[in-house]
C-alpha atoms as a PDB file:
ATOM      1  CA  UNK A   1     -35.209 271.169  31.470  1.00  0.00           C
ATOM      2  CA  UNK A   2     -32.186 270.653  29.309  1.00  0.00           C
ATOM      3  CA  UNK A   3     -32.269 271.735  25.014  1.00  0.00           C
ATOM      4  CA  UNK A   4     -31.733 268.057  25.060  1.00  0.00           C
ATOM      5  CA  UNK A   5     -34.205 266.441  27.035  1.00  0.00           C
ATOM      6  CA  UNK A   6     -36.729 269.224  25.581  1.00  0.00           C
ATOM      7  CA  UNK A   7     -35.617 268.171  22.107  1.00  0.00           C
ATOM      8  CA  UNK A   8     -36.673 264.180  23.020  1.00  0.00           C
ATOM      9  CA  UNK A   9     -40.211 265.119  23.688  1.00  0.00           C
ATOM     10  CA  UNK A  10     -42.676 263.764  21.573  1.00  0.00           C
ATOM     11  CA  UNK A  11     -44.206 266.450  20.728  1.00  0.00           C
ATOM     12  CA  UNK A  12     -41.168 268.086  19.327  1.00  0.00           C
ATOM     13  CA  UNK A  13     -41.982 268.198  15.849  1.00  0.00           C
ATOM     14  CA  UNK A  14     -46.063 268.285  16.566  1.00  0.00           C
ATOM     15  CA  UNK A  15     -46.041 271.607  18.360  1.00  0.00           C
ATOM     16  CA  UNK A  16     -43.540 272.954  15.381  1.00  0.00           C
ATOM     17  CA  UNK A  17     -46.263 271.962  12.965  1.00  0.00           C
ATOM     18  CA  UNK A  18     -49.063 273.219  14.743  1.00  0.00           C
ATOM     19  CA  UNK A  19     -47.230 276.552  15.326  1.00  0.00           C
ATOM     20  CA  UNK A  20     -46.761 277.243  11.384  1.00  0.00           C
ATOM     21  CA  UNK A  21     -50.100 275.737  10.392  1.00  0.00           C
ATOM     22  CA  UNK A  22     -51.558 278.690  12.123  1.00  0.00           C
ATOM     23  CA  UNK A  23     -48.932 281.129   9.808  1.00  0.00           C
ATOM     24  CA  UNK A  24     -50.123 283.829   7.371  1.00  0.00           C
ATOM     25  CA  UNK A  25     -48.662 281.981   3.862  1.00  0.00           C
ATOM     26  CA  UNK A  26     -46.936 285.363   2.928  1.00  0.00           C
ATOM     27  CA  UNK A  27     -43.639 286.646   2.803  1.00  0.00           C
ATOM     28  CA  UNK A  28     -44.288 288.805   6.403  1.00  0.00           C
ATOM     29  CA  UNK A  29     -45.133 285.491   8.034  1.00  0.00           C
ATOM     30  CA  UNK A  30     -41.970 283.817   6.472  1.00  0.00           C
ATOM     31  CA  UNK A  31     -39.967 286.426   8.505  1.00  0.00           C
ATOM     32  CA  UNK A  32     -42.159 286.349  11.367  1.00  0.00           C
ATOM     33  CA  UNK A  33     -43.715 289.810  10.844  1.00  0.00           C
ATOM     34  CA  UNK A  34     -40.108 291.563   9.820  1.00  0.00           C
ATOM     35  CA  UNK A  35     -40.624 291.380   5.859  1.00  0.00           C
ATOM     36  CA  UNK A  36     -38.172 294.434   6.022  1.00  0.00           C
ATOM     37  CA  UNK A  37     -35.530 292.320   6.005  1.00  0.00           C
ATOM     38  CA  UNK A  38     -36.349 290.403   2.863  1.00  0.00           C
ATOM     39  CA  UNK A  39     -34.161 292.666   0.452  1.00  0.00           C
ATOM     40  CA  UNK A  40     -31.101 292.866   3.034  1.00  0.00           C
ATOM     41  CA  UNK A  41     -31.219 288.747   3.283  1.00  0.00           C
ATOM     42  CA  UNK A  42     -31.238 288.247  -0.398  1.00  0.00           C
ATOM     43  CA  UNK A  43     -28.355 290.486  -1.130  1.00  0.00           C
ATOM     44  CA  UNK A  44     -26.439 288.953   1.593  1.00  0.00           C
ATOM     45  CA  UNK A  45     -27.301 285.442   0.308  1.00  0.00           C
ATOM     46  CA  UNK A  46     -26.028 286.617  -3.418  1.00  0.00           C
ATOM     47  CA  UNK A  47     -23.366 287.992  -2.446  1.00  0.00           C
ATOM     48  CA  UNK A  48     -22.254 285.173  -0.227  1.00  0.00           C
ATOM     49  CA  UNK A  49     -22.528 282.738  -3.030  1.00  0.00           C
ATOM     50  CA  UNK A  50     -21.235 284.859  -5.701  1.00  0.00           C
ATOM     51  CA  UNK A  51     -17.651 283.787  -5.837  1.00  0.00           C
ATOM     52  CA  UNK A  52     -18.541 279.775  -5.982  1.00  0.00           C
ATOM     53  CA  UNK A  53     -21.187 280.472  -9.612  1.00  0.00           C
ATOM     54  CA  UNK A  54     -19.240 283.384 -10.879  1.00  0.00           C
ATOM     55  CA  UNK A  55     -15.803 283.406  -9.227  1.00  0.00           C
ATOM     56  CA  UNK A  56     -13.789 286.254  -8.792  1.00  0.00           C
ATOM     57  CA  UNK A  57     -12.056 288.689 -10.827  1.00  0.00           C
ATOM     58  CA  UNK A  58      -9.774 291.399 -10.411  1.00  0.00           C
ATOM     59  CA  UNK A  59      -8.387 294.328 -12.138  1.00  0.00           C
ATOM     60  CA  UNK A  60      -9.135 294.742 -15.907  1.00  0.00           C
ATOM     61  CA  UNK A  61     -11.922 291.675 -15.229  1.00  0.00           C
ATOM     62  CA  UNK A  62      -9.204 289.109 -15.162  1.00  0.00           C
ATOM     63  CA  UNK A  63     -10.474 286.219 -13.496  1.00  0.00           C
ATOM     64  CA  UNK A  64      -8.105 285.188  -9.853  1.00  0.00           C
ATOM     65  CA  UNK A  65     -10.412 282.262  -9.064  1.00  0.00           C
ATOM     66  CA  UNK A  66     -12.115 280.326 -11.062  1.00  0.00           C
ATOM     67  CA  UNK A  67     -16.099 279.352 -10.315  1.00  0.00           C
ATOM     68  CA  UNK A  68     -16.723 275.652  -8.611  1.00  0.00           C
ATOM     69  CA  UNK A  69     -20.380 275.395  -8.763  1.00  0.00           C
ATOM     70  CA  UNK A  70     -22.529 274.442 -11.400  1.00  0.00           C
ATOM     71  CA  UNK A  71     -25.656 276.942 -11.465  1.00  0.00           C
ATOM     72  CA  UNK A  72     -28.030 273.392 -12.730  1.00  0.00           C
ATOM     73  CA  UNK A  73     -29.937 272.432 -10.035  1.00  0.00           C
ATOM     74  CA  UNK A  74     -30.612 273.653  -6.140  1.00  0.00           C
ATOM     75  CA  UNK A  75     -33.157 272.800  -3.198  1.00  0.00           C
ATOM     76  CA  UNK A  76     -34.716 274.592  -1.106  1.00  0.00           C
ATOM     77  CA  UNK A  77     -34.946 273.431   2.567  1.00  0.00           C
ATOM     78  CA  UNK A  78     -38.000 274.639   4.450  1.00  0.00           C
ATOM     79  CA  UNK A  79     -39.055 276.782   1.990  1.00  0.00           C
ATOM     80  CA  UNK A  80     -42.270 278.285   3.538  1.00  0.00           C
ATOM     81  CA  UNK A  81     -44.344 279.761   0.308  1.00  0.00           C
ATOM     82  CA  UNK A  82     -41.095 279.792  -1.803  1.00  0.00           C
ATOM     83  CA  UNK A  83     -39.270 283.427  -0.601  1.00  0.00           C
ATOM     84  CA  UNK A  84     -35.755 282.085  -0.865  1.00  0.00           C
ATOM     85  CA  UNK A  85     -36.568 280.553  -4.320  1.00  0.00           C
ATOM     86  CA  UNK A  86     -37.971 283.027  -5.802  1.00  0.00           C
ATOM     87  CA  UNK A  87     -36.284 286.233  -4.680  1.00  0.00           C
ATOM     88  CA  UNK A  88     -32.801 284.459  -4.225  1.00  0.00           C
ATOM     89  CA  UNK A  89     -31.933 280.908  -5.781  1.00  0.00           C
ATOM     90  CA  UNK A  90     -33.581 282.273  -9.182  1.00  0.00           C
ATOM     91  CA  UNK A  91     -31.584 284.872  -9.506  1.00  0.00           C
ATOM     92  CA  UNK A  92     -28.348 283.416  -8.920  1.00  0.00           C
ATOM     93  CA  UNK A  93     -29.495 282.069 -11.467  1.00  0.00           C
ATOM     94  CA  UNK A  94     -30.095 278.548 -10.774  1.00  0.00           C
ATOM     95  CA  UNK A  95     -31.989 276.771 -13.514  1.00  0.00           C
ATOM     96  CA  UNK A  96     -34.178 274.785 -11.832  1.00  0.00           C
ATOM     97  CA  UNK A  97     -34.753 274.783  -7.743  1.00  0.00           C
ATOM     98  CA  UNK A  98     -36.676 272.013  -5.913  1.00  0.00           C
ATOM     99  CA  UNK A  99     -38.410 273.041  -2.331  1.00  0.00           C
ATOM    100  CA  UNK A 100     -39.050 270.905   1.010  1.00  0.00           C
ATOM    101  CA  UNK A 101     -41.323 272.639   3.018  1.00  0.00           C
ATOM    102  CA  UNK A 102     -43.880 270.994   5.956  1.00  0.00           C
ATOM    103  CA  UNK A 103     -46.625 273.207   6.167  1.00  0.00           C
ATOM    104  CA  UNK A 104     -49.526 272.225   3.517  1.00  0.00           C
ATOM    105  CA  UNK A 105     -51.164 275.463   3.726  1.00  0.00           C
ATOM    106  CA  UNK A 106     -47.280 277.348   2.568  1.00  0.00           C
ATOM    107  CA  UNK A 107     -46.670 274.358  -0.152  1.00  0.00           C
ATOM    108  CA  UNK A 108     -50.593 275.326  -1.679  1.00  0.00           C
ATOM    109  CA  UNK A 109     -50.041 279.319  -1.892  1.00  0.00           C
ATOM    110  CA  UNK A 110     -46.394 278.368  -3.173  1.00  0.00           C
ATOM    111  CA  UNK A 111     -47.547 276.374  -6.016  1.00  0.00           C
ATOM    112  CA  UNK A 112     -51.704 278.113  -6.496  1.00  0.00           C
ATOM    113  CA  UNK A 113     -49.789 281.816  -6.570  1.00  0.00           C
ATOM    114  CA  UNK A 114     -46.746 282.558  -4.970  1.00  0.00           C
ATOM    115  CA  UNK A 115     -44.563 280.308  -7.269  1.00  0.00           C
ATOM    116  CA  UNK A 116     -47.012 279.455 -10.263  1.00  0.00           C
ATOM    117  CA  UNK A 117     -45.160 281.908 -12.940  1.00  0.00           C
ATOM    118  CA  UNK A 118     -41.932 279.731 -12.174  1.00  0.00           C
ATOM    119  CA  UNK A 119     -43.323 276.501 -11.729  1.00  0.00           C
ATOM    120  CA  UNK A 120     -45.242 276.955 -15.306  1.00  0.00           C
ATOM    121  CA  UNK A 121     -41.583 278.041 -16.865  1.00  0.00           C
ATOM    122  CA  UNK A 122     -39.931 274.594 -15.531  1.00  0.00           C
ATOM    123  CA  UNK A 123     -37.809 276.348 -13.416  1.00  0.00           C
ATOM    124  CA  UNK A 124     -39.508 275.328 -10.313  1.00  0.00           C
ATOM    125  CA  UNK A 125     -39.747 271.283 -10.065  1.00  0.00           C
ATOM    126  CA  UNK A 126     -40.610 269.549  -7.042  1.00  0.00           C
ATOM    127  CA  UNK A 127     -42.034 270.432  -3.872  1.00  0.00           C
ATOM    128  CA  UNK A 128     -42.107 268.362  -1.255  1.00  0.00           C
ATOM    129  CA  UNK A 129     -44.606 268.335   1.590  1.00  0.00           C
ATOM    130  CA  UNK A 130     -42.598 266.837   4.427  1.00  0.00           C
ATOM    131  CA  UNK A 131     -40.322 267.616   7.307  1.00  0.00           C
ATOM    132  CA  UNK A 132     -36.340 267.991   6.915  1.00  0.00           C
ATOM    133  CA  UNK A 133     -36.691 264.805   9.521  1.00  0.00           C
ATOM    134  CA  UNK A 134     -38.531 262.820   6.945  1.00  0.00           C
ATOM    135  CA  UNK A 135     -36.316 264.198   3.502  1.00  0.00           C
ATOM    136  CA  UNK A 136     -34.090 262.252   1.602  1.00  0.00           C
ATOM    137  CA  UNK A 137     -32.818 263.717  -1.613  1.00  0.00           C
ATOM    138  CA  UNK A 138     -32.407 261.512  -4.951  1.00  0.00           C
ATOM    139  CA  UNK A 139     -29.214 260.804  -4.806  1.00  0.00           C
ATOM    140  CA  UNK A 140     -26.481 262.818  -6.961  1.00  0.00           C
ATOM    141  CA  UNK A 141     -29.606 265.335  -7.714  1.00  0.00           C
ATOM    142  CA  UNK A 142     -28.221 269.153  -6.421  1.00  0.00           C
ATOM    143  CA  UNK A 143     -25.494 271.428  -7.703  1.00  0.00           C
ATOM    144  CA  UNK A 144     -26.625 273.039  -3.864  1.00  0.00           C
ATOM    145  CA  UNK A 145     -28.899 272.320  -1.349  1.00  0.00           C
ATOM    146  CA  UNK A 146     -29.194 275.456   0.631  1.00  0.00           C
ATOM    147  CA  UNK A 147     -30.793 275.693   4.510  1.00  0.00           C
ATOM    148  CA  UNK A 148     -32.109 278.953   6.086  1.00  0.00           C
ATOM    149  CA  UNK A 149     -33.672 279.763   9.235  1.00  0.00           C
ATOM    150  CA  UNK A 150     -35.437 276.445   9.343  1.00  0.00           C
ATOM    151  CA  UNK A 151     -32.721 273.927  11.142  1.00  0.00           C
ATOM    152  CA  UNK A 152     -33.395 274.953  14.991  1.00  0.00           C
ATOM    153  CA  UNK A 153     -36.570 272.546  14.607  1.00  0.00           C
ATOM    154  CA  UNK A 154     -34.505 269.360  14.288  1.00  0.00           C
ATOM    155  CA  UNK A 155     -33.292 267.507  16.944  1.00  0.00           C
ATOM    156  CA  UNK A 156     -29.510 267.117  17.047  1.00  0.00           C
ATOM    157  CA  UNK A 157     -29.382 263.493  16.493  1.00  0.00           C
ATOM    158  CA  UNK A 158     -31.750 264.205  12.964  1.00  0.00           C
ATOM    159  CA  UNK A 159     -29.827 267.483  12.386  1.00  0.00           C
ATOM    160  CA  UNK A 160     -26.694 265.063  11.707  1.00  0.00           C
ATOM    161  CA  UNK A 161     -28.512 262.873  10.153  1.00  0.00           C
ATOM    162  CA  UNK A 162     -30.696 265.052   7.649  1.00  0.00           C
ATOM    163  CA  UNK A 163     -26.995 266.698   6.231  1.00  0.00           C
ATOM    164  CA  UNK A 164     -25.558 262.647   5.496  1.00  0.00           C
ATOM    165  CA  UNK A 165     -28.841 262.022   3.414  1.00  0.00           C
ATOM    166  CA  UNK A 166     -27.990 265.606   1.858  1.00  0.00           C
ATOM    167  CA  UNK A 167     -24.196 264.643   1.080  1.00  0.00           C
ATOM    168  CA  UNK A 168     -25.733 261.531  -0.874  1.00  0.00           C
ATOM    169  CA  UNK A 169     -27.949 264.256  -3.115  1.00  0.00           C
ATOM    170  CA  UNK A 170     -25.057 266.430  -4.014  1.00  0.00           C
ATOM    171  CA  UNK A 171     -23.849 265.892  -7.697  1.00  0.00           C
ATOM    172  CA  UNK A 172     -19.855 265.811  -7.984  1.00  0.00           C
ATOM    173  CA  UNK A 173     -18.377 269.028  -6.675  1.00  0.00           C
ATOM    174  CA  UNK A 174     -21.987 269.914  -5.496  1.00  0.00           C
ATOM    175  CA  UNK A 175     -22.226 271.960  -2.346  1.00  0.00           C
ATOM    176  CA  UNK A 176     -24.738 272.690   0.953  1.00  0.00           C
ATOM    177  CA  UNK A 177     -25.347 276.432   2.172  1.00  0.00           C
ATOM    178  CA  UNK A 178     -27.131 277.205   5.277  1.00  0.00           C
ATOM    179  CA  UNK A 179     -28.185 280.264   6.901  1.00  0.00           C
ATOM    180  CA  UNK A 180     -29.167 280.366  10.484  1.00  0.00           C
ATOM    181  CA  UNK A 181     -29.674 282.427  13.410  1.00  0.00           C
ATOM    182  CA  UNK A 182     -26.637 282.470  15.993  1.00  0.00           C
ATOM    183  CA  UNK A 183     -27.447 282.310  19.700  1.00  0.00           C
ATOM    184  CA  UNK A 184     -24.492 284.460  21.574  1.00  0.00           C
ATOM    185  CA  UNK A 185     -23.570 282.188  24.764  1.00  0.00           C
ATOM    186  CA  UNK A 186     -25.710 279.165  25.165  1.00  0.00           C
ATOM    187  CA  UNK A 187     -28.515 277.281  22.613  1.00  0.00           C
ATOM    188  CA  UNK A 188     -32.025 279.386  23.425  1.00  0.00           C
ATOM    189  CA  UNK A 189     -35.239 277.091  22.778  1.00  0.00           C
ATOM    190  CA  UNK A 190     -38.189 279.062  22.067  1.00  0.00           C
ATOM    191  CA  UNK A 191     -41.474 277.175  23.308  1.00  0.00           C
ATOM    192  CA  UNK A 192     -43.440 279.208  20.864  1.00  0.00           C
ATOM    193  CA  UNK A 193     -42.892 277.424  18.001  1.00  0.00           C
ATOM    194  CA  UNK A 194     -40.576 274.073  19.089  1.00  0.00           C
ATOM    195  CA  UNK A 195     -37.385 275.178  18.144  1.00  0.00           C
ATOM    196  CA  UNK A 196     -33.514 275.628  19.453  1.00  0.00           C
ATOM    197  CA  UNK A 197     -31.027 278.538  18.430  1.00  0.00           C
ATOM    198  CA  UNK A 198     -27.887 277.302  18.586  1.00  0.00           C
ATOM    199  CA  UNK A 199     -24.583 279.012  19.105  1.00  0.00           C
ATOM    200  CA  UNK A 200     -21.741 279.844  15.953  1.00  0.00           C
ATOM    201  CA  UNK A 201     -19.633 276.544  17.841  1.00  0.00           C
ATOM    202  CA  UNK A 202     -23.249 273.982  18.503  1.00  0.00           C
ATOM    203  CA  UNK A 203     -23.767 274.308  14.922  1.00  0.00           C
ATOM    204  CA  UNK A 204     -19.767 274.132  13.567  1.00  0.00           C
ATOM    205  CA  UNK A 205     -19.639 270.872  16.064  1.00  0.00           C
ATOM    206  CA  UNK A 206     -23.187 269.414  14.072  1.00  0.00           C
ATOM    207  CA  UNK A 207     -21.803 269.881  10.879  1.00  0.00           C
ATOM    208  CA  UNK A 208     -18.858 268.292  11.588  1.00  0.00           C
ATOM    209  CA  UNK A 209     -20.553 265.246  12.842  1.00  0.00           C
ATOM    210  CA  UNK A 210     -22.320 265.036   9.773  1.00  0.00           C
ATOM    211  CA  UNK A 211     -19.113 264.925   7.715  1.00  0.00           C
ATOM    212  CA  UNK A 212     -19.093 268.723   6.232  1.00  0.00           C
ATOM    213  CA  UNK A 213     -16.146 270.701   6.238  1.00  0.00           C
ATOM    214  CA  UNK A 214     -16.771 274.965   5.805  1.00  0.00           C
ATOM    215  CA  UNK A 215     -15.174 276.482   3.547  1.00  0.00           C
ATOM    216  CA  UNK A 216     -16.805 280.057   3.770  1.00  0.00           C
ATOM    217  CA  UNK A 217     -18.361 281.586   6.408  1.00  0.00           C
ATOM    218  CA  UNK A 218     -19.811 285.105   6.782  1.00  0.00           C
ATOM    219  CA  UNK A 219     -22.013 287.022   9.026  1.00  0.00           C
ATOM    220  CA  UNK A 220     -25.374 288.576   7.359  1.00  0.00           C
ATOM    221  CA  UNK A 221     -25.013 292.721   7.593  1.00  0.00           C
ATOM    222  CA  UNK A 222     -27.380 295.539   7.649  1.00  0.00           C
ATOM    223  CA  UNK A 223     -30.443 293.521   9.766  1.00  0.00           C
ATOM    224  CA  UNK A 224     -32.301 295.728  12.560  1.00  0.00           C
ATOM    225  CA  UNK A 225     -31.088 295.761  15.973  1.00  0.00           C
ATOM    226  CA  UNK A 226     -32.280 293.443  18.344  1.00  0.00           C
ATOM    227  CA  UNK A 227     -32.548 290.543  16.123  1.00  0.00           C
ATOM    228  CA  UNK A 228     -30.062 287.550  16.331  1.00  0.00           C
ATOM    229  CA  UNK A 229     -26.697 287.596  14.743  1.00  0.00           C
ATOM    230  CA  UNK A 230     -27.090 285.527  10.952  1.00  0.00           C
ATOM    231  CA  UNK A 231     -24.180 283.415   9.873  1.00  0.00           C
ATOM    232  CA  UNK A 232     -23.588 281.990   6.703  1.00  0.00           C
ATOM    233  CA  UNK A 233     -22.072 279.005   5.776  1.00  0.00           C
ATOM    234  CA  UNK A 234     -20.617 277.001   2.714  1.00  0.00           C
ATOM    235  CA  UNK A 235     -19.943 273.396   3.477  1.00  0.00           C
ATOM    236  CA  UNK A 236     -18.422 270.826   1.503  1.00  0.00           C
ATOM    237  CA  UNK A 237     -18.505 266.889   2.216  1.00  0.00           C
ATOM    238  CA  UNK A 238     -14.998 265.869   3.649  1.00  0.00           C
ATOM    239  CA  UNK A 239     -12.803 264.109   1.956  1.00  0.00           C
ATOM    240  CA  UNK A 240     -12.908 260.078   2.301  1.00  0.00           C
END
């Protein structure tokens, strides 16, 4: 059967649920067992971003290009118990980071433990309870709305759709990051947990259907062998 005709069936997003339900709420079962890789992510998610907070300077610190996004607000797309809040979106720093996550049992240990210190300090906000398929940000709300390893369980039809709700939540000059696993050759759907690696090209194509344009992309270093290749992306709405 075809990604696409396996991405119609109803129980598409059911089967995705039930799959995580069943998911230690730790930072091992966010990474599916490899929480190794937690401090190698984060630093290549800091250093990705680093040039749009901080911008970039050169010899004797002089500053070549100057920073385009505000370090106010960011959201979290399927957060799971809050990993890529904590241990990266905080310490950009953003000031204040709202997650979307689907999984009751990950939203509870997020805000009962995993999160509690930050959400006490007002620098957590809102978490959301819901599928990407089901979010719609405030509008105008995010400096960035960032996306990792959590879009191969929409559909390409709500894929599209879910980033032109997010363009409508980005303040002025706000932008979206995502992080996602690359498939080398052709889109791999893993019946395990509902859910489609696309290639580098599937998800370029996606995001220009949506109306993003990238204006950074990089591939994550330093992760074991065997896993899939990581790509990085900054995307911006296009102009209209």
């Amino acid at each position: 059967m075809s990604t696409d005709k396996l991405m119609k069936k109803p129980e598409w997003y059911t089967n995705a649920q039930n799959y995580w339900n069943e998911v230690d709420p730790s930072v091992d079962g966010m990474l599916g067992g490899f929480a190794i890789v937690d401090p190698i992510d984060v630093k290549g998610s800091l250093a990705f971003i680093d040039e749009f907070v901080h911008g970039v300077r050169g010899v004797n610190n002089v500053l070549k290009k100057e920073p385009v996004l505000e370090n106010g607000y960011a959201c979290d797309c399927g957060a799971g118990i809050g990993r890529v809040t904590k241990n990266f979106l905080l310490k950009v720093p953003f000031k204040k980071v709202d997650l979307v996550e689907q999984a009751p049992s990950f939203v509870q240990q997020a805000k009962e433990s995993y999160l509690s210190k930050e959400i006490k300090e007002g620098r957590v906000g809102e978490v959301y309870c819901k599928g990407l398929q089901e979010f719609t940000p405030d509008a105008a709300k995010y400096d960035l709305i960032w996306c990792q390893w959590v879009l191969g369980h929409l559909t390409d039809d709500h894929f599209v759709d879910f980033f032109k709700r997010c363009i409508d939540g980005l303040k002025p000059d706000g932008l979206i990051g995502v992080k996602e696993n690359n498939a080398s050759r052709e889109a791999l759907f893993d019946e395990e947990d509902s859910s489609i690696t696309r290639t580098n090209e599937e998800l370029k194509t996606l995001f220009n259907k949506a109306g993003l344009s990238i204006i950074k992309e990089d591939v994550q270093q330093g992760l074991p062998q065997g896993l899939f290749a990581v790509r990085m992306y900054m995307l911006k709405p296009k102009q209209t």
